[in-house]
Protein backbone atom coordinates (compact mmCIF):
# COMPACT_ATOMS: atom_id res chain seq x y z
CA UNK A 1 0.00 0.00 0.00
CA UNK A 2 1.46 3.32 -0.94
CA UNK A 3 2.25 6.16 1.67
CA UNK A 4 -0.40 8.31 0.40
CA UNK A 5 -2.88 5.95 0.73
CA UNK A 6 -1.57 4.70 4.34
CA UNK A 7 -2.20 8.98 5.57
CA UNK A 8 -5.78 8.59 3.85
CA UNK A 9 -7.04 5.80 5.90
CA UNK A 10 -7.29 7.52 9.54
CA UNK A 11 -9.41 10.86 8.45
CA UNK A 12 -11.59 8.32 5.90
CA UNK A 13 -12.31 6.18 8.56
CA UNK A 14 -13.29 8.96 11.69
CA UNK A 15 -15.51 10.37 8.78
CA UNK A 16 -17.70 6.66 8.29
CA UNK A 17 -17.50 6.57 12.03
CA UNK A 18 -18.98 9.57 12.81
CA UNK A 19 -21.23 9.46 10.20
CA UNK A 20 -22.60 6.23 11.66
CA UNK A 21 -22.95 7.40 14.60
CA UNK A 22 -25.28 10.40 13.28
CA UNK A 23 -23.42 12.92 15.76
CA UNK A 24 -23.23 15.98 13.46
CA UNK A 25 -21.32 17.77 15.66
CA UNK A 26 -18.37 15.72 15.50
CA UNK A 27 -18.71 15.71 11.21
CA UNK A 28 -18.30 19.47 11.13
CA UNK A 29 -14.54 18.69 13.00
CA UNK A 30 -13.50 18.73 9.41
CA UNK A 31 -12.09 21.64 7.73
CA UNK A 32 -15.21 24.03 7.12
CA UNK A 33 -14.52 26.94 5.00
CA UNK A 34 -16.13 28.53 2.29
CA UNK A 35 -14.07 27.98 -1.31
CA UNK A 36 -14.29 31.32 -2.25
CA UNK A 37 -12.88 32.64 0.72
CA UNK A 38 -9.93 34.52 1.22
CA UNK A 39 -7.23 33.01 2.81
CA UNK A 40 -5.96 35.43 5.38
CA UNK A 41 -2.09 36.50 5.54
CA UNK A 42 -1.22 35.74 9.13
CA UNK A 43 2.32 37.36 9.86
CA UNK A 44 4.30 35.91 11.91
CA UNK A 45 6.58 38.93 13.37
CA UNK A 46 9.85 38.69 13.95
CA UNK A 47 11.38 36.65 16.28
CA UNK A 48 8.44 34.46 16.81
CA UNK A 49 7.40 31.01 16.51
CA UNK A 50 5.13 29.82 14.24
CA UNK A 51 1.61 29.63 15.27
CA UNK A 52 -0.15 26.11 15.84
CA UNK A 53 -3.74 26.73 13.82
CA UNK A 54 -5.73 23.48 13.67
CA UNK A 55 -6.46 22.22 10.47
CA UNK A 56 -10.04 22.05 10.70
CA UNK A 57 -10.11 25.97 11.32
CA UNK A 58 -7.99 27.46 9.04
CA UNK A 59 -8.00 31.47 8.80
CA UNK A 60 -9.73 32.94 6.15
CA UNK A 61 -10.48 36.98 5.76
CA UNK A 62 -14.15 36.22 5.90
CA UNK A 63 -13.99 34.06 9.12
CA UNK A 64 -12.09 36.81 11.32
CA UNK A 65 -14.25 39.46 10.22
CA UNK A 66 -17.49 37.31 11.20
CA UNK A 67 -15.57 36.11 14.39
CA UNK A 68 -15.13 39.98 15.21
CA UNK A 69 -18.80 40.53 15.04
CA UNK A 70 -19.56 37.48 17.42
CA UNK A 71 -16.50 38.96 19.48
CA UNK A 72 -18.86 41.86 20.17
CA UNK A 73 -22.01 40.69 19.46
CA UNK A 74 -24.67 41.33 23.04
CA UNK A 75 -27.05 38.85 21.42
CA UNK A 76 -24.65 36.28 22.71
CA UNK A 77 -25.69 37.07 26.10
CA UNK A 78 -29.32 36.44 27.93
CA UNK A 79 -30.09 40.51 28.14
CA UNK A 80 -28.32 41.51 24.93
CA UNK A 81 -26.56 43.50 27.26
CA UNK A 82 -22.75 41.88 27.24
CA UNK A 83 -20.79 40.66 24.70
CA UNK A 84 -16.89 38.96 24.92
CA UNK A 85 -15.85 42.18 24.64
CA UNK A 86 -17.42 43.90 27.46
CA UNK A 87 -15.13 41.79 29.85
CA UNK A 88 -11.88 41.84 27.58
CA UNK A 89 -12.09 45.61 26.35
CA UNK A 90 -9.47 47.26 24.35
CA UNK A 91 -7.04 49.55 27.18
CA UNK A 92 -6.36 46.70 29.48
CA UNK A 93 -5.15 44.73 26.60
CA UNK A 94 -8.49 43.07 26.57
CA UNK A 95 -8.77 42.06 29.70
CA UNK A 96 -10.96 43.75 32.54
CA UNK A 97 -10.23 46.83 34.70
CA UNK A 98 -12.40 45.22 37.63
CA UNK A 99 -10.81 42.19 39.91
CA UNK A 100 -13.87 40.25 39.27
CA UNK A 101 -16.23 40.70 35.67
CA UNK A 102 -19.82 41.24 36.51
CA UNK A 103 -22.58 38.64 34.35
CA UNK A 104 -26.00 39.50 33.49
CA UNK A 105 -27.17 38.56 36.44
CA UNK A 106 -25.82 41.32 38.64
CA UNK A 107 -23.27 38.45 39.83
CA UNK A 108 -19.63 38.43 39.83
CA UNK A 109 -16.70 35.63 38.98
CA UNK A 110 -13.78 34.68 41.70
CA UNK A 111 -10.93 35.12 39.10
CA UNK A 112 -9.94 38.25 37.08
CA UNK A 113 -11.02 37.92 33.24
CA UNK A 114 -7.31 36.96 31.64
CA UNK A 115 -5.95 39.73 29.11
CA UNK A 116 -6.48 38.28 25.15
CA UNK A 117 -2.98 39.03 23.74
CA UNK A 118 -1.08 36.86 21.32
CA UNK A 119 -3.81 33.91 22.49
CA UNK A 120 -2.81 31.50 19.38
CA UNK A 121 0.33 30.58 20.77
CA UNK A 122 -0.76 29.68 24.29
CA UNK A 123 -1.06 25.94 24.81
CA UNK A 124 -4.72 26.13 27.27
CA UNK A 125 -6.95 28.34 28.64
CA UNK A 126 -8.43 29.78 31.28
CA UNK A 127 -6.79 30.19 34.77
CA UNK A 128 -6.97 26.58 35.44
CA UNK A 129 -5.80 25.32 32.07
CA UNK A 130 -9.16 23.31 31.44
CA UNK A 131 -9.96 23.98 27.60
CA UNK A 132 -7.32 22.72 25.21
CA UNK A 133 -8.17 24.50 22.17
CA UNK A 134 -9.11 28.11 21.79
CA UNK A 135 -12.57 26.67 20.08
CA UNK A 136 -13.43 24.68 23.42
CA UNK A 137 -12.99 27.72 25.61
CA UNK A 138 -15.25 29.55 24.04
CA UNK A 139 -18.44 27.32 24.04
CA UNK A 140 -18.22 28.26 28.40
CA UNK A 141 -19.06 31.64 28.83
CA UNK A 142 -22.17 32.25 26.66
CA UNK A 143 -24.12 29.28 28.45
CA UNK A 144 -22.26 30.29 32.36
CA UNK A 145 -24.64 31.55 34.72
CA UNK A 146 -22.73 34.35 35.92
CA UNK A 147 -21.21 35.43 32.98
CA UNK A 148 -23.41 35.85 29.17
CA UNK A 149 -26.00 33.22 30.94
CA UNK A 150 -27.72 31.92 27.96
CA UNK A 151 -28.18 28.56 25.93
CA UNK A 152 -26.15 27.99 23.51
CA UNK A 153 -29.29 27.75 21.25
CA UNK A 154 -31.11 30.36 22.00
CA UNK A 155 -28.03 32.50 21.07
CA UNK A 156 -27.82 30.80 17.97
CA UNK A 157 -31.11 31.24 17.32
CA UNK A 158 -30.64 35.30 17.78
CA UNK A 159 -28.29 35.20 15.02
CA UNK A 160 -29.94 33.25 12.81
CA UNK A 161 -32.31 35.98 12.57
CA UNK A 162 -30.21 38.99 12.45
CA UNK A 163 -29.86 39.71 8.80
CA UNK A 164 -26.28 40.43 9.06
CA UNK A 165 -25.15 37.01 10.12
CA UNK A 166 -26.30 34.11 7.50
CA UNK A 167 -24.46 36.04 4.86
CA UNK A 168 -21.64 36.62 6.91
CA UNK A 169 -22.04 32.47 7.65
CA UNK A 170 -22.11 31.73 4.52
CA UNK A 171 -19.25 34.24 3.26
CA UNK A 172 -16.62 32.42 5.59
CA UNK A 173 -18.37 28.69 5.60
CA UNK A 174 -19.69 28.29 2.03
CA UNK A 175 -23.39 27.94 3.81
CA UNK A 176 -25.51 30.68 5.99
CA UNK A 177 -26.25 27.59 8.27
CA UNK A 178 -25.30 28.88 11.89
CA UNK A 179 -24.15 26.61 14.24
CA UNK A 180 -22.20 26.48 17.73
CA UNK A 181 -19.11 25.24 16.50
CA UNK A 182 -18.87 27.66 13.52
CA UNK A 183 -19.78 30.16 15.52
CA UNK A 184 -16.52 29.27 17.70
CA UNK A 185 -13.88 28.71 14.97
CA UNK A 186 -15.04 32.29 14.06
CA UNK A 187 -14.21 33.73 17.34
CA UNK A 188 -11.05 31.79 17.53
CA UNK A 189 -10.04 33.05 14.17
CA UNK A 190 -10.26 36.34 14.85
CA UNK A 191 -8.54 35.95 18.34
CA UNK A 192 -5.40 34.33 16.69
CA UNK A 193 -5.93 37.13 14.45
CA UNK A 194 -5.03 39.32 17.82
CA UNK A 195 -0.96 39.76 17.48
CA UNK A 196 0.97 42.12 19.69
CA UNK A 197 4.50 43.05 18.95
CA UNK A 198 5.20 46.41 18.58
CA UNK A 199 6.20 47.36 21.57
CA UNK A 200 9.77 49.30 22.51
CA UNK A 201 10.97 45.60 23.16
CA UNK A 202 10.04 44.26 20.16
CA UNK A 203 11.46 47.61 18.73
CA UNK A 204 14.48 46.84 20.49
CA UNK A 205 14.96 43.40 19.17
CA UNK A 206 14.52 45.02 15.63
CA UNK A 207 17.15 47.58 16.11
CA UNK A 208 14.93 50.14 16.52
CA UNK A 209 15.25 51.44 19.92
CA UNK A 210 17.59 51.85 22.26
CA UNK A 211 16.96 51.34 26.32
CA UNK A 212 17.23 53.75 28.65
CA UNK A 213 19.67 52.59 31.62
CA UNK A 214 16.92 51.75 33.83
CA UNK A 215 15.31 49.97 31.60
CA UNK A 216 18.64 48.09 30.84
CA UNK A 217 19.17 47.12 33.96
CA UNK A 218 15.73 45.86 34.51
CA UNK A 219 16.57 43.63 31.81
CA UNK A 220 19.14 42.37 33.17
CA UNK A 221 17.76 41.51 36.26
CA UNK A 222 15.15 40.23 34.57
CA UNK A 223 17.25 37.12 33.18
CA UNK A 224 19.11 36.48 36.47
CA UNK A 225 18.90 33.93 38.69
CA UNK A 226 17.78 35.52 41.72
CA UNK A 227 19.39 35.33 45.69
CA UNK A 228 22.31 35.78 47.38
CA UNK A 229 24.92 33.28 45.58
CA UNK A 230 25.98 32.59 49.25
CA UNK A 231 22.84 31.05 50.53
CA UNK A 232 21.43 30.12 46.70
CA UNK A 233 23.04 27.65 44.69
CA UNK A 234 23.56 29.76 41.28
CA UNK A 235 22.15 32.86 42.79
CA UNK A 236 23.27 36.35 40.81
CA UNK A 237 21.04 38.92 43.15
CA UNK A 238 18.67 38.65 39.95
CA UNK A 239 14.46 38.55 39.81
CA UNK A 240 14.11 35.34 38.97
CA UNK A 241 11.60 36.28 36.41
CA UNK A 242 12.79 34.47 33.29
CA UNK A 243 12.00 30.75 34.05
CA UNK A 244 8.41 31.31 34.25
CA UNK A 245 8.14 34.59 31.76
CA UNK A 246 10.14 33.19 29.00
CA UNK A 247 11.51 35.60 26.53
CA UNK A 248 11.98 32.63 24.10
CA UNK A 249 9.44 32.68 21.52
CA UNK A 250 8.64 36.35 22.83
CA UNK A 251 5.92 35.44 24.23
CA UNK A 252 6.73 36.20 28.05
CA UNK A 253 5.16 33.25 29.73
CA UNK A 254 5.87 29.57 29.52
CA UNK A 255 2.00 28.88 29.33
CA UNK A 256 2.52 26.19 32.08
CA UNK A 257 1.12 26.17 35.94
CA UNK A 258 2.57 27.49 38.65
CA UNK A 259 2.33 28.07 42.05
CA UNK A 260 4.21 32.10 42.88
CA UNK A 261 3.81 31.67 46.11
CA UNK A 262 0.31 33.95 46.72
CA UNK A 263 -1.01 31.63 49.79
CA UNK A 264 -0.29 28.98 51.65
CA UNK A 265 -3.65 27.54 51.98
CA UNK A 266 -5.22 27.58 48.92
CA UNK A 267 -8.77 28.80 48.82
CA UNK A 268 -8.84 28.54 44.74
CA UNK A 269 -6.82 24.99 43.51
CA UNK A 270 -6.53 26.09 40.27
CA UNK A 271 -4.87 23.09 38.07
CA UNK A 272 -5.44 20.81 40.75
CA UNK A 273 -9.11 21.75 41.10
CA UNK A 274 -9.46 20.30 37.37
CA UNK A 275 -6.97 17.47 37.35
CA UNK A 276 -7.25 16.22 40.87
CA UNK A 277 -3.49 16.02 41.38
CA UNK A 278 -1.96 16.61 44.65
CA UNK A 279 0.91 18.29 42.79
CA UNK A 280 -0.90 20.83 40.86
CA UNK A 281 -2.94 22.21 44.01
CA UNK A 282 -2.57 26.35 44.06
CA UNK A 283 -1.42 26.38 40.59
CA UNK A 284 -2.44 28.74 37.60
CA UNK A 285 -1.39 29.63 34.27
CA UNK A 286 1.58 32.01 34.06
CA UNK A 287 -0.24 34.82 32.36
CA UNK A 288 2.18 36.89 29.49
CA UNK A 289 3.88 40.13 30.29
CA UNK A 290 2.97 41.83 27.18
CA UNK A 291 1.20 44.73 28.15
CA UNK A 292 1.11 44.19 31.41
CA UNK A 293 1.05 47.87 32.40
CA UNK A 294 -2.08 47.92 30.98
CA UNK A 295 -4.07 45.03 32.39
CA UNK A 296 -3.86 45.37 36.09
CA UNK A 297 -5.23 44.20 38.35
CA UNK A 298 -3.02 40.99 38.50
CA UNK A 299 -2.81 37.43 39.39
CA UNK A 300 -5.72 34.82 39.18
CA UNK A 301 -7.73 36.90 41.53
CA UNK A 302 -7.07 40.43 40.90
CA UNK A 303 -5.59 41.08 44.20
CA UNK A 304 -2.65 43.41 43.40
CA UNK A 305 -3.89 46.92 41.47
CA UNK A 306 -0.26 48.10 40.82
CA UNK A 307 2.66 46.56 39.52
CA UNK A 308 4.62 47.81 42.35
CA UNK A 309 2.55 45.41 44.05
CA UNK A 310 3.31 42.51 41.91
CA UNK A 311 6.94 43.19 41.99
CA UNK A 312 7.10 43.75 45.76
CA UNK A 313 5.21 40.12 46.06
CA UNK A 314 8.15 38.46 44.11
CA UNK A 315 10.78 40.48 46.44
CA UNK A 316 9.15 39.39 49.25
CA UNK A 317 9.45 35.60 47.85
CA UNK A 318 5.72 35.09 48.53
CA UNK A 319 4.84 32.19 50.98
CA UNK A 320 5.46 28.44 51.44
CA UNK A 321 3.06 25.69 50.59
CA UNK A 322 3.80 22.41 49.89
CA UNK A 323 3.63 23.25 45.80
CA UNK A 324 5.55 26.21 45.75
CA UNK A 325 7.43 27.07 42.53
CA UNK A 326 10.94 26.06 43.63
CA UNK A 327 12.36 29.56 42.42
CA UNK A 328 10.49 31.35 44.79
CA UNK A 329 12.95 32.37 47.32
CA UNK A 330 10.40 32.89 50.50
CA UNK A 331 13.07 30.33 52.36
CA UNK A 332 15.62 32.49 51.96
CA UNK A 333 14.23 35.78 52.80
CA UNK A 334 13.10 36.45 49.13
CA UNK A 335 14.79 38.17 46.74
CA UNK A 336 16.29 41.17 48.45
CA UNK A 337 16.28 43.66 45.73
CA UNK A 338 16.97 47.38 46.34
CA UNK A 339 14.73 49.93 45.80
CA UNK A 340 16.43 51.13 42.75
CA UNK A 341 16.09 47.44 41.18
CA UNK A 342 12.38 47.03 41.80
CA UNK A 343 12.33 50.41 39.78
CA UNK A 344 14.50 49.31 37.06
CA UNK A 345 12.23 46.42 36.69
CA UNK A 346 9.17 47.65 36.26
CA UNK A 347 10.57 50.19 33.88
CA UNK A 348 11.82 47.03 32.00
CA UNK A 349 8.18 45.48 32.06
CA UNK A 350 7.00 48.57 30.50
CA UNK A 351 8.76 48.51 27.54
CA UNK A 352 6.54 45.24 26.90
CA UNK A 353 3.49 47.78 26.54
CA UNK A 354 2.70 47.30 22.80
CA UNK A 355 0.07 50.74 22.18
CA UNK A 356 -0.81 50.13 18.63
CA UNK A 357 -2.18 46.39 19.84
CA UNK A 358 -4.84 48.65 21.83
CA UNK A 359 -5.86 51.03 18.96
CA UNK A 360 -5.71 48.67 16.68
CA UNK A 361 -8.92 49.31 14.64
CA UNK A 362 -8.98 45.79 13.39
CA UNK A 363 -9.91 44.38 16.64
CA UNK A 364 -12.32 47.26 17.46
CA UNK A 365 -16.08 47.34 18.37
CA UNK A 366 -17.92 46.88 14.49
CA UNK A 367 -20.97 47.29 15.96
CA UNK A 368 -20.64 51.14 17.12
C-alpha cells in the first residue's frame, strides 16, 4: 500500500465513524470553509514562533471578520446586554479593569477575566488550564450563569435571525447555516488574528530602539537567577523572572502552571481543582507580560492593582506551601532587591506595553 494511501485511511475512517454514529457535531470537525474565501495573511513577526492553527479551522479573511462581530455581538448574552468584549475591552489589553467581571445577572466571577494578547500561541486556557483549544474555551461563557448566561441555542437562534449574520455564515463557511461550533472557529479566528509586537521591546529586538539605563538594567535583572549566591546555589542577586516569563518565543510566559507563592492555603486549587493532582494544588497559568502595564489588576484573583505590588510580592518571595514554585525564594528571605532594582524592573516590564495592539482598529467594536 502506498504512503499516500496509508495517511488517507485515519481521516476516511473517523468520517464513516462519525457518520454512523449520526453525531453531526463531530462531522463538522472537518475543515469548514467557504471555497471562495480569502485566505488570510497571518504574519508571523519577527522573532516568533510559528503559530499552531488546527487544520479544521484554518483562517480565512471572511472568518475573522465574522468572528469579530460574534466577538462583540450582546445577542450572545441572555439581556443583549454583554458581549466577549465587554469583559476583555481594548485599554487593558483586553482584559478587565475590575478584579472580578460582573454577568448579566448582577453576579460576579472569583478570578480576574485573563488579558487576550497573542492567544494563538498559548497551549490552554483559562486560569486553570481546562480547555485545550481556543474553540473549546469559548463554548463556556455564553451558556455560564454568571457570565453571558444563555443557551447555547437560543443564542444561535438570535443570530440566525439577524440579517447580518447568515451572509456573513455563509461568506466564511460556504453555507448561511449557523451553528455552535462555527460560531466558535469564528471567534477563535479572529482571536489568533489578535498579534501584539510592537512594543519598545520588540522595537528593540529590531534595532529600533535603544533602552534607557533603567530599563537596561531591569533587563538584566530580569534574566538572572535571583538570591544571594551565598545562601542560593547559582544565585546572581537577579528577579528570577525568566524561568516562568520566558523571553523565548517572545511570548513572556511559559504557558505552564505554577504556584508564585500567593497563599499557603489555597482557597482557589486552580490546576489541581481540574486534574485532581496533589501536585498541581494552588497552581495557575503564568499569564504573558505583554502589556502588562495595561491590564492590572493581576494574578488569578485580581488582588494586586499596581505593579509595584506585583513586583514587591516576588521580592518578598511570597509564601510556602507544599507546591511552591521552587524559584520562589520565601526560604531564603526572598529576593532582596533594592529599591532602585524594583524600579528598574518595572521600567523594564513597561517597555513590553505594545500601544498600537490597543488602537488597533482591526480588533475594534464593528458594531458602534
Amino acid at each position: 500500500m502506498s504512503a499516500l494511501k496509508k495517511q488517507f485511511i485515519p481521516l476516511f475512517t473517523l468520517i464513516v465513524l462519525v457518520t454512523a454514529s449520526g453525531c453531526v457535531h463531530e462531522i463538522e470537525r472537518v475543515e469548514d470553509v467557504a471555497e471562495s474565501a480569502t485566505p488570510y495573511n497571518l504574519e508571523i513577526p519577527p522573532f516568533f514562533p510559528p503559530m499552531d492553527i488546527p487544520v479544521d479551522n484554518p483562517m480565512t479573511v471572511e472568518g475573522v471578520e465574522l468572528g469579530r462581530y460574534l466577538f462583540w455581538e450582546k445577542q450572545l448574552s441572555a439581556d443583549n446586554s454583554i458581549s466577549c468584549g465587554s469583559c476583555h475591552t481594548p485599554p487593558t489589553s483586553y482584559s478587565d479593569d475590575n478584579q472580578f467581571s460582573t454577568g448579566v445577572t448582577g453576579e460576579q466571577g472569583t478570578r480576574q477575566s485573563m488579558a487576550l494578547v497573542n492567544v494563538g500561541w498559548a497551549r490552554d486556557y483559562f486560569w486553570d488550564g481546562r480547555a485545550v483549544t481556543l474553540e473549546e474555551q469559548i463554548h463556556e461563557p455564553v451558556p455560564n450563569p454568571i457570565e453571558m448566561n444563555q443557551p447555547w441555542v437560543d443564542a444561535l437562534e438570535k443570530l440566525r435571525n439577524d440579517d447580518i449574520y447568515p451572509p456573513m455564515f455563509e461568506e466564511a463557511f460556504g453555507t448561511p447555516i449557523i451553528t455552535e461550533i462555527r460560531t466558535r472557529k469564528a471567534i477563535a479566528q479572529f482571536l489568533r488574528s489578535m498579534v501584539s509586537a510592537n512594543s519598545n521591546f520588540d522595537k528593540w529586538r529590531r534595532g529600533e530602539y535603544t533602552f534607557t539605563d533603567s530599563e537596561f538594567r531591569g533587563y538584566d535583572l530580569f534574566l538572572k537567577e535571583g538570591g544571594d549566591p551565598e545562601q542560593v546555589a547559582g544565585g546572581e542577586f537577579g528577579a528570577d523572572c525568566f524561568h516562568c516569563h520566558v523571553e523565548a518565543g517572545m511570548q513572556f510566559s511559559d504557558y505552564l502552571p505554577h504556584n508564585n507563592g500567593l497563599d499557603s492555603v489555597f482557597t482557589d486549587l486552580g490546576y489541581g481543582g481540574i486534574s485532581g493532582d496533589p501536585l498541581e494544588m494552588g497552581k495557575f497559568k503564568t499569564p504573558t507580560l505583554r502589556n502588562v502595564e495595561y491590564s492590572a489588576p493581576y494574578m488569578h484573583d485580581g488582588r494586586f492593582t499596581t505593579l509595584e505590588e506585583v513586583i514587591a510580592h516576588y521580592n518578598s518571595g511570597g509564601f510556602p506551601s507544599p507546591t511552591v514554585d521552587p524559584f520562589m525564594k520565601y526560604q531564603d528571605g526572598g529576593l532582596m532587591l533594592s529599591p532602585q532594582s524594583l524600579e528598574d524592573i518595572e521600567n523594564f516590564l513597561k517597555t513590553l506595553s505594545d500601544e498600537d495592539f490597543l488602537t488597533n482598529p482591526a480588533f475594534q467594536n464593528p458594531h458602534e
